[in-house]
C-alpha atoms as a PDB file:
ATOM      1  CA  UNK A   1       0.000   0.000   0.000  1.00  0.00           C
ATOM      2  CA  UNK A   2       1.280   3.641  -0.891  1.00  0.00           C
ATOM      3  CA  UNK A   3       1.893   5.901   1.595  1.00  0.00           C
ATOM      4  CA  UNK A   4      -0.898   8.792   2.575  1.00  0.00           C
ATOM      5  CA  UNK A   5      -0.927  11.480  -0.049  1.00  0.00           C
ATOM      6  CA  UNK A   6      -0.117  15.160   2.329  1.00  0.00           C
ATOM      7  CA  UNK A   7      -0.931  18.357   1.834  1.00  0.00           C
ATOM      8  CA  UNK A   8       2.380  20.306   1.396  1.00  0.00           C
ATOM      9  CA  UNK A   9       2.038  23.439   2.816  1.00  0.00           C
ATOM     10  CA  UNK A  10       4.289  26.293   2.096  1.00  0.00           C
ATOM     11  CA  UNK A  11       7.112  26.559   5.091  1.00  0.00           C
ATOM     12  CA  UNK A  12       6.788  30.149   5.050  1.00  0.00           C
ATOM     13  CA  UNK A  13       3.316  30.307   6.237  1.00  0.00           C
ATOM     14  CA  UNK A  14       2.215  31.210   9.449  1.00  0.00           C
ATOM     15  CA  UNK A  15       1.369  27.635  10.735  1.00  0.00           C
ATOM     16  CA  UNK A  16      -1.638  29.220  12.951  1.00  0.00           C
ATOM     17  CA  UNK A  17      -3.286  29.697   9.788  1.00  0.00           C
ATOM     18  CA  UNK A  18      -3.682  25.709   9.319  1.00  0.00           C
ATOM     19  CA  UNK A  19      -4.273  25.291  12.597  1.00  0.00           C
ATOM     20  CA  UNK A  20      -8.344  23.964  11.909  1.00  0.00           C
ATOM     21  CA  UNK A  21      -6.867  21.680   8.983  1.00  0.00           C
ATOM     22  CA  UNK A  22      -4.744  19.935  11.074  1.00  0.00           C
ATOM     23  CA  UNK A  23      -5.975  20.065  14.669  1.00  0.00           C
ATOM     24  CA  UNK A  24      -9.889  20.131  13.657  1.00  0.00           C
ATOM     25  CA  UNK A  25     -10.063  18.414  10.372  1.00  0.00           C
ATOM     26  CA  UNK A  26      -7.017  16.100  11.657  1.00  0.00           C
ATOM     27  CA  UNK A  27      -5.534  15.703   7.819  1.00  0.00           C
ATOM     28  CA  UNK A  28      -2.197  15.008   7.021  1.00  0.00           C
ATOM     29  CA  UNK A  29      -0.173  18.075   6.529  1.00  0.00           C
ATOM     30  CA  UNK A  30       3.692  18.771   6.083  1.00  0.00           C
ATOM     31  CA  UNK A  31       5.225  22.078   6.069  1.00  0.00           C
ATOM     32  CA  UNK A  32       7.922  22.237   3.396  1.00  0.00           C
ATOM     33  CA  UNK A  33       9.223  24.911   1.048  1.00  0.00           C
ATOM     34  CA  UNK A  34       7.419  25.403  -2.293  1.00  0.00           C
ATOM     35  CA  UNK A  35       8.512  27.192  -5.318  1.00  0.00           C
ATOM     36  CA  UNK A  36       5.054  27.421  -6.517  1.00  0.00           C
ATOM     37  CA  UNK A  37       1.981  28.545  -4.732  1.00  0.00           C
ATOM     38  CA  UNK A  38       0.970  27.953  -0.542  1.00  0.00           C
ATOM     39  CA  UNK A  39      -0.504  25.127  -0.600  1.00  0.00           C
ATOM     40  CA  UNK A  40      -0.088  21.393  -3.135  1.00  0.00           C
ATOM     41  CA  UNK A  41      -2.368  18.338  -3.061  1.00  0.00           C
ATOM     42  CA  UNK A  42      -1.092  16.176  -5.215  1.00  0.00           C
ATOM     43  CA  UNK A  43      -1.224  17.736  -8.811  1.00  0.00           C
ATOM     44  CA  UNK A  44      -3.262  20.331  -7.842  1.00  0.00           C
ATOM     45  CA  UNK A  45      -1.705  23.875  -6.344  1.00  0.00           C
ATOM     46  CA  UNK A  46      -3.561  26.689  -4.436  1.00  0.00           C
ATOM     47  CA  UNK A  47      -1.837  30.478  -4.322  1.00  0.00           C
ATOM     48  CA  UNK A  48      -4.077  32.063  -1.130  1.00  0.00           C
ATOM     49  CA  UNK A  49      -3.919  35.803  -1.331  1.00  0.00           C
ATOM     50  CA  UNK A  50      -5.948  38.674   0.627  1.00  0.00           C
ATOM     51  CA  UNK A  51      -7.969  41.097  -0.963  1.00  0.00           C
ATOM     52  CA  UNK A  52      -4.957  44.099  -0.419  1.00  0.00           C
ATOM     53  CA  UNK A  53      -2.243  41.287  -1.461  1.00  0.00           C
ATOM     54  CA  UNK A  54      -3.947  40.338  -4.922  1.00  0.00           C
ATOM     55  CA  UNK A  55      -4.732  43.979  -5.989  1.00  0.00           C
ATOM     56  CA  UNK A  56      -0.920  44.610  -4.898  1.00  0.00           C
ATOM     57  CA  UNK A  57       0.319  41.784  -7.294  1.00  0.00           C
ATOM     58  CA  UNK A  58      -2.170  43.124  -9.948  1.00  0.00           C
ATOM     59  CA  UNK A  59      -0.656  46.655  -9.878  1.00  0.00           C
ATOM     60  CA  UNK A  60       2.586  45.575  -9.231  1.00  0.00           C
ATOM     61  CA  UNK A  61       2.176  43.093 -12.277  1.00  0.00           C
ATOM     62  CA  UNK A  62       3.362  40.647 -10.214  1.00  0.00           C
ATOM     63  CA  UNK A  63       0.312  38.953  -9.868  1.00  0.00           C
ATOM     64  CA  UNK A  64       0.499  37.326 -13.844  1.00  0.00           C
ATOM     65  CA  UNK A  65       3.987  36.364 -13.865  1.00  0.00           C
ATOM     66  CA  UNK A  66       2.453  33.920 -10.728  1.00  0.00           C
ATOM     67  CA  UNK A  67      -0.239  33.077 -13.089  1.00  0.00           C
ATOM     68  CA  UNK A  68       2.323  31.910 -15.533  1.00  0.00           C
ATOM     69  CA  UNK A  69       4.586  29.954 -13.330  1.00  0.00           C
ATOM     70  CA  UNK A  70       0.775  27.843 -11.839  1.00  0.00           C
ATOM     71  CA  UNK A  71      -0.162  27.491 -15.287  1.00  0.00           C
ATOM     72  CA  UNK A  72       3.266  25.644 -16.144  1.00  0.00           C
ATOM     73  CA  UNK A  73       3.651  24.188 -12.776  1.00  0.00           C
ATOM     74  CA  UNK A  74       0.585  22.128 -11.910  1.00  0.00           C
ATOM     75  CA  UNK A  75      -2.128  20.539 -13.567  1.00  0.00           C
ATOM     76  CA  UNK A  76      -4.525  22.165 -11.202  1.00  0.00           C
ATOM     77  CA  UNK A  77      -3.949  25.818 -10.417  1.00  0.00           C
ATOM     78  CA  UNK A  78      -6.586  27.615  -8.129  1.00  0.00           C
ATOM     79  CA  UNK A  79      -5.967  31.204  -6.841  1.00  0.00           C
ATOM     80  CA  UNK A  80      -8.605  31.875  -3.454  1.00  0.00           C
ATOM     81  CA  UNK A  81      -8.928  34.791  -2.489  1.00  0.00           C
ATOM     82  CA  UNK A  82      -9.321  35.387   1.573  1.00  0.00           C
ATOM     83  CA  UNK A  83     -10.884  38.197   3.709  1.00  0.00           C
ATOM     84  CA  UNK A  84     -13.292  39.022   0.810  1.00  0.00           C
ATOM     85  CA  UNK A  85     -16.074  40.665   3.114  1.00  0.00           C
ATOM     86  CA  UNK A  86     -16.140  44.013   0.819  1.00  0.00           C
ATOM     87  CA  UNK A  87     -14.115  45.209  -2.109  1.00  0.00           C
ATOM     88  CA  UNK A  88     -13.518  49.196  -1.904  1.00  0.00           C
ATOM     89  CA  UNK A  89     -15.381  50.448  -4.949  1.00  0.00           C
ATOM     90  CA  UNK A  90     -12.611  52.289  -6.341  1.00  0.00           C
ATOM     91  CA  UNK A  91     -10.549  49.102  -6.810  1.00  0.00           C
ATOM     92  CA  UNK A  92     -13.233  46.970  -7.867  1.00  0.00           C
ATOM     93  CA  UNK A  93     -12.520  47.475 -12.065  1.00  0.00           C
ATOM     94  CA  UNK A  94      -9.001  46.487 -11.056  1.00  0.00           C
ATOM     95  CA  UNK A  95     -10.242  43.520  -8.798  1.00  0.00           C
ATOM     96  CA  UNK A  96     -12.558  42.308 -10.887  1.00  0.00           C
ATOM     97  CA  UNK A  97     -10.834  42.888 -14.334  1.00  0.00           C
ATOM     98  CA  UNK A  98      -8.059  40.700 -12.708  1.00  0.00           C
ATOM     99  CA  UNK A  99     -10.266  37.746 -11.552  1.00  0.00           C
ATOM    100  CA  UNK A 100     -11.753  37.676 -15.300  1.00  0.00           C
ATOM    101  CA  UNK A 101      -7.999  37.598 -16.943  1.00  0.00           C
ATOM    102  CA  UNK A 102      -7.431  35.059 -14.624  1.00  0.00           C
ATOM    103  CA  UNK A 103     -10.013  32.970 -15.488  1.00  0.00           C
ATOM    104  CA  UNK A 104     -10.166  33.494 -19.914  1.00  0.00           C
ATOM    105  CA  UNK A 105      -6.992  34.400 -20.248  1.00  0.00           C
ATOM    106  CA  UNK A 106      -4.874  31.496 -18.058  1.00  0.00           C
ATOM    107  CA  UNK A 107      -7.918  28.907 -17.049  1.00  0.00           C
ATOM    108  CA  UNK A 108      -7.275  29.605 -13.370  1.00  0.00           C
ATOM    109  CA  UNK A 109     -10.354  29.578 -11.379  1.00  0.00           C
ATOM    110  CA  UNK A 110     -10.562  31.783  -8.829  1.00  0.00           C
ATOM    111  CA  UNK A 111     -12.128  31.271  -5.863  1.00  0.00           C
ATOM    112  CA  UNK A 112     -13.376  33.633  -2.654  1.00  0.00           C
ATOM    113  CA  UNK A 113     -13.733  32.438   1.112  1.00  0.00           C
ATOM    114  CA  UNK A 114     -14.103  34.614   4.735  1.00  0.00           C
ATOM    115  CA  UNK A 115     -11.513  34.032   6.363  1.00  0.00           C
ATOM    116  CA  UNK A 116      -8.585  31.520   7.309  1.00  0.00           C
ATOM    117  CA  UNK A 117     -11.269  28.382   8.577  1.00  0.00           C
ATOM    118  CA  UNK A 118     -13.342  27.965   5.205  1.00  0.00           C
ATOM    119  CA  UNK A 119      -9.892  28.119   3.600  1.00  0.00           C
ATOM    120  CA  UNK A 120      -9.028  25.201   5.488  1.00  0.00           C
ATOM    121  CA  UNK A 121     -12.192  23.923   4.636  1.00  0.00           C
ATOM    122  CA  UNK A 122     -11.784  24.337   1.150  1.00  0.00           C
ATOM    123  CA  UNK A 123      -8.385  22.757   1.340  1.00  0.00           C
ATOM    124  CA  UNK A 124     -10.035  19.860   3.118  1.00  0.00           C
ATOM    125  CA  UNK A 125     -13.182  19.486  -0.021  1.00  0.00           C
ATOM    126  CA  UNK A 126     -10.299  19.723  -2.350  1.00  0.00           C
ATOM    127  CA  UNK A 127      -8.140  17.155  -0.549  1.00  0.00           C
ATOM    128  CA  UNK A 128     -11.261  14.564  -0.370  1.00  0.00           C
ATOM    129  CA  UNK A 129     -11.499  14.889  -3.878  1.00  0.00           C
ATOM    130  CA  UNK A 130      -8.247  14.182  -4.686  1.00  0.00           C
ATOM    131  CA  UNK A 131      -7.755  11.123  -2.600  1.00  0.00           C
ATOM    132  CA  UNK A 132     -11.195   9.739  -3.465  1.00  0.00           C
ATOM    133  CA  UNK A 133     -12.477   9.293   0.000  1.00  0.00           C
ATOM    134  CA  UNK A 134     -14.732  12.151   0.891  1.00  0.00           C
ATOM    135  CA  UNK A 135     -14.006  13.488   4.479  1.00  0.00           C
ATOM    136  CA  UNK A 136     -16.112  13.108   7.095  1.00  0.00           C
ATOM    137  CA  UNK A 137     -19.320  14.551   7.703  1.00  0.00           C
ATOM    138  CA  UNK A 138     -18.568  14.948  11.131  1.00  0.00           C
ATOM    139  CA  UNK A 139     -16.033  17.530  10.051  1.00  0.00           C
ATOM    140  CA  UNK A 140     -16.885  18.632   6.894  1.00  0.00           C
ATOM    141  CA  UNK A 141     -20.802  18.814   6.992  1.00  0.00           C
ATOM    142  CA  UNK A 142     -22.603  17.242   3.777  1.00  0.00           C
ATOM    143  CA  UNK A 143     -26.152  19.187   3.805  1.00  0.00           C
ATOM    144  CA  UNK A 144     -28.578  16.410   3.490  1.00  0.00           C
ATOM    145  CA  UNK A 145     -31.286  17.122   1.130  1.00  0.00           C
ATOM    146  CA  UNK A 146     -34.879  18.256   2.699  1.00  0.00           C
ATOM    147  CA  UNK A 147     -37.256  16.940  -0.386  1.00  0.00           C
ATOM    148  CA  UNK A 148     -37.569  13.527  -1.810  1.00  0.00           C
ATOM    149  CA  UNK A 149     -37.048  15.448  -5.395  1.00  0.00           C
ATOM    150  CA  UNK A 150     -33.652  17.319  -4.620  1.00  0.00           C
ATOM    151  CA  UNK A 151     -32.189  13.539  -3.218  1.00  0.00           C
ATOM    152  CA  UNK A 152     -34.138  12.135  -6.262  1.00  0.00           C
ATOM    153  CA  UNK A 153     -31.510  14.026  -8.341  1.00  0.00           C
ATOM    154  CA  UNK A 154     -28.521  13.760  -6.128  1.00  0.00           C
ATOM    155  CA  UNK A 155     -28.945   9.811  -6.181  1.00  0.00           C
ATOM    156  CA  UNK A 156     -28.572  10.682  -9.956  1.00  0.00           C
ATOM    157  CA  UNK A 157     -25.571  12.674  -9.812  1.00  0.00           C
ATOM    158  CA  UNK A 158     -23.679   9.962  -7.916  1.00  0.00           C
ATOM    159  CA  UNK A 159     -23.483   8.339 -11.602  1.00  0.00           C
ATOM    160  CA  UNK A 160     -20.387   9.193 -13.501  1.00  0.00           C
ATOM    161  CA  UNK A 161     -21.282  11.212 -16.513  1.00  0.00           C
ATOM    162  CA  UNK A 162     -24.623  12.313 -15.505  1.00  0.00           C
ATOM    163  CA  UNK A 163     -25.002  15.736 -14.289  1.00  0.00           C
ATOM    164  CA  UNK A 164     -27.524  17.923 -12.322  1.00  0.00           C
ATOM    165  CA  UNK A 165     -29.043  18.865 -15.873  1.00  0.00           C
ATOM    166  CA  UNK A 166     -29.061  15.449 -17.560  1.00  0.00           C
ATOM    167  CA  UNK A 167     -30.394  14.067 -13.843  1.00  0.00           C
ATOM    168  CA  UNK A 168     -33.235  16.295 -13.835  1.00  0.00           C
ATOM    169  CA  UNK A 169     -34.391  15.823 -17.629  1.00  0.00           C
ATOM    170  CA  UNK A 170     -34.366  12.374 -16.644  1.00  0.00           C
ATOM    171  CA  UNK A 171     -36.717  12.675 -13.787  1.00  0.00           C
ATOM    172  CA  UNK A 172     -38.778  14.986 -15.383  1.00  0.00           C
ATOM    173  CA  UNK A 173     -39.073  12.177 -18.450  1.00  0.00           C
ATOM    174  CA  UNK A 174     -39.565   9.097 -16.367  1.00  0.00           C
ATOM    175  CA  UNK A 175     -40.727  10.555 -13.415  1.00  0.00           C
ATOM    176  CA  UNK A 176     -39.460   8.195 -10.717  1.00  0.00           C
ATOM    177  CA  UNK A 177     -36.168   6.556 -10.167  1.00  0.00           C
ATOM    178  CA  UNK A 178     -37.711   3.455 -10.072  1.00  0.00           C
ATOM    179  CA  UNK A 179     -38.788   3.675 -14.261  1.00  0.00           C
ATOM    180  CA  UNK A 180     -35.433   4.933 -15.161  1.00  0.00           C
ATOM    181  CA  UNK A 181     -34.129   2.348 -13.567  1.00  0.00           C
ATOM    182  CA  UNK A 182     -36.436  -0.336 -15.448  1.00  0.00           C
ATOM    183  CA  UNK A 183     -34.750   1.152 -18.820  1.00  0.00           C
ATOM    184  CA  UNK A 184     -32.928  -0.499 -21.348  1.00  0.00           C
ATOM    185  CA  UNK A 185     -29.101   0.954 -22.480  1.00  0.00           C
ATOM    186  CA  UNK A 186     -30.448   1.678 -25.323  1.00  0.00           C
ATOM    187  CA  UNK A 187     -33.705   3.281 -23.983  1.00  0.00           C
ATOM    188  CA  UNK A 188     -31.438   5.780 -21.938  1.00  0.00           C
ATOM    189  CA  UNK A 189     -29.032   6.149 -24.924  1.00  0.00           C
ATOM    190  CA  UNK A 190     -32.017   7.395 -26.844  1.00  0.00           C
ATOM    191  CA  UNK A 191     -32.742  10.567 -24.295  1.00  0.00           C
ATOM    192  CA  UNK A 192     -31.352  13.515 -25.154  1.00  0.00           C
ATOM    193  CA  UNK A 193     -27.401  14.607 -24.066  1.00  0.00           C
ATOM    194  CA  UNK A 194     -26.985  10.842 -22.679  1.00  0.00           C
ATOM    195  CA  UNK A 195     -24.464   9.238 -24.729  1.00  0.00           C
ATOM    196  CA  UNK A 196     -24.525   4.917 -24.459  1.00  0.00           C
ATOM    197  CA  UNK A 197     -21.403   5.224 -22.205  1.00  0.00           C
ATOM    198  CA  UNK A 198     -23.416   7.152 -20.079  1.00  0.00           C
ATOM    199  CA  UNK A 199     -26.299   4.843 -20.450  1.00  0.00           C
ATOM    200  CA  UNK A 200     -24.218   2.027 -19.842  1.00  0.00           C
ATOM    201  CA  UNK A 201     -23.450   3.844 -16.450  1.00  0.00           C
ATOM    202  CA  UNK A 202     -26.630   3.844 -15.252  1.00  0.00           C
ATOM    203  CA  UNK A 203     -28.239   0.671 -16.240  1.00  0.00           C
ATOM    204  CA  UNK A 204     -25.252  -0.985 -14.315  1.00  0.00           C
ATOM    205  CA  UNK A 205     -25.322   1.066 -11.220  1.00  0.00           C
ATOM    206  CA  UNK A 206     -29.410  -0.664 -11.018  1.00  0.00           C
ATOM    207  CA  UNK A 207     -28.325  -4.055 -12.329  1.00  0.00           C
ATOM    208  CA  UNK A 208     -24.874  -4.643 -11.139  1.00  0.00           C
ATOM    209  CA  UNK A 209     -24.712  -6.918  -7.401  1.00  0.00           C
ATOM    210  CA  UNK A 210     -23.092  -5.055  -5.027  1.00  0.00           C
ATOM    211  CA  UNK A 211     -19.805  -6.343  -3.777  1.00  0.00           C
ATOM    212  CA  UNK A 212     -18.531  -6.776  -7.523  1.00  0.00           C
ATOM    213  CA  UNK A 213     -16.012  -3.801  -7.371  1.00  0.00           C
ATOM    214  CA  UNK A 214     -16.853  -2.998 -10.833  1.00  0.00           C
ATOM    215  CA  UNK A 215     -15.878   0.562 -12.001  1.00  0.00           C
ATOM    216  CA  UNK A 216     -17.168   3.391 -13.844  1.00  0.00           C
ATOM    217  CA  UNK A 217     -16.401   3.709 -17.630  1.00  0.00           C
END
């Protein structure tokens, strides 16, 4: 068995600052210096700034040379932004300009939180992700859904391939989860926007016995 994947965290950072993912969320995390960006999770790289610090970079056009060196660095750059209660209107074209360059120009996506603990949440999501076991709820609270037709379409979603859109049109076509799941491959190939990989994907999730460790194509 491999070892644990960490989340390398910057050794220049103020440690404080990951004191909820680490004492709270109780992930692995190793302070170590980076070249690139604050935080890594495996091929994925997040570059934290505050609201003063990223319009800094921006004027001091330091902020896209960073873009650049993400962009060639990782497979997975994300820039959050913290402390984003207000933006003082007079910055705001230069704020918001940014973020949009950001996004079109490098394919960075750029992300706002409150403060330091929904970072560390955020780290935490993007850490379950990576390693394929979500975290737990007792940390990182899943909202359960509070109508049968919202976890109707979440059961949906759990399919690879099929979206909220596609899960809905479903629903909305068959009406109950039981009837789509009483459909042929081709039956489900035959629906709009579902291709027959897709379909394939959901007729086995209903028809395959559990236990088989069968996997998603």
């Amino acid at each position: 068995m491999g070892a644990q994947m960490k989340i390398l965290v910057d050794s220049r950072e103020p440690r404080e600052r990951y004191s909820f993912l680490t004492d709270v969320l109780k992930l692995p995390v190793e302070f170590r210096y980076l070249e690139i960006g604050d935080v890594v999770i495996g091929d994925w790289c997040i570059e934290a700034k505050t609201v003063r610090g990223f319009i800094k970079d921006v004027m001091d056009k330091r902020l896209f040379r960073q873009a650049i060196e993400l962009v060639n660095g990782y497979k997975h750059p994300v820039i959050v932004i913290t402390e984003l209660p207000m933006v003082l209107e007079k910055y705001r074209p230069i704020f918001y300009g940014a973020m949009a360059s950001l996004m079109v120009r490098f394919g960075i996506p750029v992300v706002s939180v409150l403060d330091d603990r929904t970072y560390n949440m955020l780290i935490g999501y993007i850490y379950s992700q990576v390693v394929g076991k979500p975290t737990s709820s007792s940390t990182l609270p899943f909202r359960r859904p509070q109508r049968i037709s919202e976890a109707q379409v979440l059961m949906l979603q759990c399919i690879r391939g099929l979206g909220r859109k596609k899960a809905i049109q479903l629903l909305e076509k068959y009406k109950t989860i039981d009837r789509i799941a009483s459909l042929s491959v081709h039956e489900l190939s035959r629906v709009s926007g579902i291709s027959e990989r897709i379909a394939n994907n959901i007729w086995r999730v209903f028809h395959s016995k559990y236990g088989t460790d069968e996997v998603f194509e």
